[in-house]
Protein backbone atom coordinates (compact mmCIF):
# COMPACT_ATOMS: atom_id res chain seq x y z
CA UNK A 1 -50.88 -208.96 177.86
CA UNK A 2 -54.06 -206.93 179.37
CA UNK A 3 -55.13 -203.82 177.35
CA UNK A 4 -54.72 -201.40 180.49
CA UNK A 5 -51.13 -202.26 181.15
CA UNK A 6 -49.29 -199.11 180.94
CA UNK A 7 -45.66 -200.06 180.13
CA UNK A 8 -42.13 -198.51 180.35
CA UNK A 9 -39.05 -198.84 178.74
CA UNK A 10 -36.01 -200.09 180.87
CA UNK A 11 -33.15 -200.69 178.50
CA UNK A 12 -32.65 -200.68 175.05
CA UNK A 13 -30.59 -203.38 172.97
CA UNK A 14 -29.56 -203.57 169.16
CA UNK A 15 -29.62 -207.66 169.32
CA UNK A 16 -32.70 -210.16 169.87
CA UNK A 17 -30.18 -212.08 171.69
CA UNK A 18 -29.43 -209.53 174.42
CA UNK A 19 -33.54 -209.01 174.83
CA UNK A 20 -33.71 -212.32 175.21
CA UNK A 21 -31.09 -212.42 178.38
CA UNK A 22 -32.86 -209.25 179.58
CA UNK A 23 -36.61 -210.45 179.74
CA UNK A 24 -35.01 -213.94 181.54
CA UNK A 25 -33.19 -212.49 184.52
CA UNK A 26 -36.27 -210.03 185.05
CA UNK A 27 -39.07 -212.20 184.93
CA UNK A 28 -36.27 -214.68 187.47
CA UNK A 29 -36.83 -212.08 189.31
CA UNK A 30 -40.29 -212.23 189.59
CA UNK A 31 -40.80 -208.92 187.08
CA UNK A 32 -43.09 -209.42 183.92
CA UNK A 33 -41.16 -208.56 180.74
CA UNK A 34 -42.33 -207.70 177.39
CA UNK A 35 -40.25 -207.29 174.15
CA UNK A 36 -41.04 -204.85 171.94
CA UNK A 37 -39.76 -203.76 167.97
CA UNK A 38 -37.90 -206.90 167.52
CA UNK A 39 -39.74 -207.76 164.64
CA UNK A 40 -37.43 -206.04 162.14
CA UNK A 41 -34.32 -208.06 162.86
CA UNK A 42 -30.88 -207.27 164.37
CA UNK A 43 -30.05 -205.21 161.72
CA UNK A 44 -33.21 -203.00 161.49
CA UNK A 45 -33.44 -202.75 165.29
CA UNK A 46 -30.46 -200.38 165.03
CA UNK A 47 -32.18 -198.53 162.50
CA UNK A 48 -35.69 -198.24 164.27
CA UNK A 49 -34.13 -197.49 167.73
CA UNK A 50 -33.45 -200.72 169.19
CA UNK A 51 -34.86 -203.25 170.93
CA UNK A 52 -36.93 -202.02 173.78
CA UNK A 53 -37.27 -204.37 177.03
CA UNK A 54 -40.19 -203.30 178.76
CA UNK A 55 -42.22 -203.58 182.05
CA UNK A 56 -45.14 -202.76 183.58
CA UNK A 57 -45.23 -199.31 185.60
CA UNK A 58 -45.88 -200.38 188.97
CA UNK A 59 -42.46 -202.72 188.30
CA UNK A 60 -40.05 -199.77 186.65
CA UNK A 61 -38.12 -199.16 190.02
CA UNK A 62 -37.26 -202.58 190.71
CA UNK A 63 -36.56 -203.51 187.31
CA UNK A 64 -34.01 -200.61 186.97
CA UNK A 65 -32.72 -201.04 190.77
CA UNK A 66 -32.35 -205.03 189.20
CA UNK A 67 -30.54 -203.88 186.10
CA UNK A 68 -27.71 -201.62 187.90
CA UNK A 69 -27.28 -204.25 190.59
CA UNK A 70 -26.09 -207.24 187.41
CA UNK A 71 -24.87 -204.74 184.98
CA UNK A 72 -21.41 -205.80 185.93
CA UNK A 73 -22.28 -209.84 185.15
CA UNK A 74 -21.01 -211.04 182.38
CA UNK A 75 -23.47 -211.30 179.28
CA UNK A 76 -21.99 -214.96 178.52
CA UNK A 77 -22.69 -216.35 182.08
CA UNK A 78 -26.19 -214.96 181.64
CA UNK A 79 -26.68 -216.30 178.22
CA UNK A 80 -25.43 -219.85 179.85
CA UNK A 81 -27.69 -219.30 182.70
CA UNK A 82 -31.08 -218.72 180.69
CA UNK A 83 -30.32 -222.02 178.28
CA UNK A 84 -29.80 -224.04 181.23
CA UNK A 85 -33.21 -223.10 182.08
């Protein structure tokens, strides 16, 4: 990651698991990802705020526009989707 990346914070998740899902159907959709705080474990994360999924500034309004559009697909599917991958 380059030093003068100014990033955001697009959603917010208590589970590695759900990052993970996250950061693959953004960066499928051609939108750098970064994880961040989910070094403490699941447990923690809920303790320390959460999981935060971010991106890069310049990639904030597509990655929320991207979000709202799938938030209705199912979290399984997604999961299936990213370990056939």
């Amino acid at each position: 990651m380059k030093d003068n990346l100014k990033l955001v914070t697009v959603a917010v998740v208590d589970f590695s698991s759900q990052a993970e899902v996250i950061r693959t159907i953004l960066e499928d959709a051609g939108i750098n990802c970064y994880i961040k705080d989910n070094t403490v474990g699941n447990f923690m994360s809920v303790l320390t705020g959460g999981i935060k999924i971010q991106v890069e500034s310049a990639d904030e309004e597509a990655a929320r526009r991207f979000l709202a559009e799938n938030q209705g697909v199912d979290e399984a599917e997604l999961e299936r989707q990213s370990q056939e991958q």
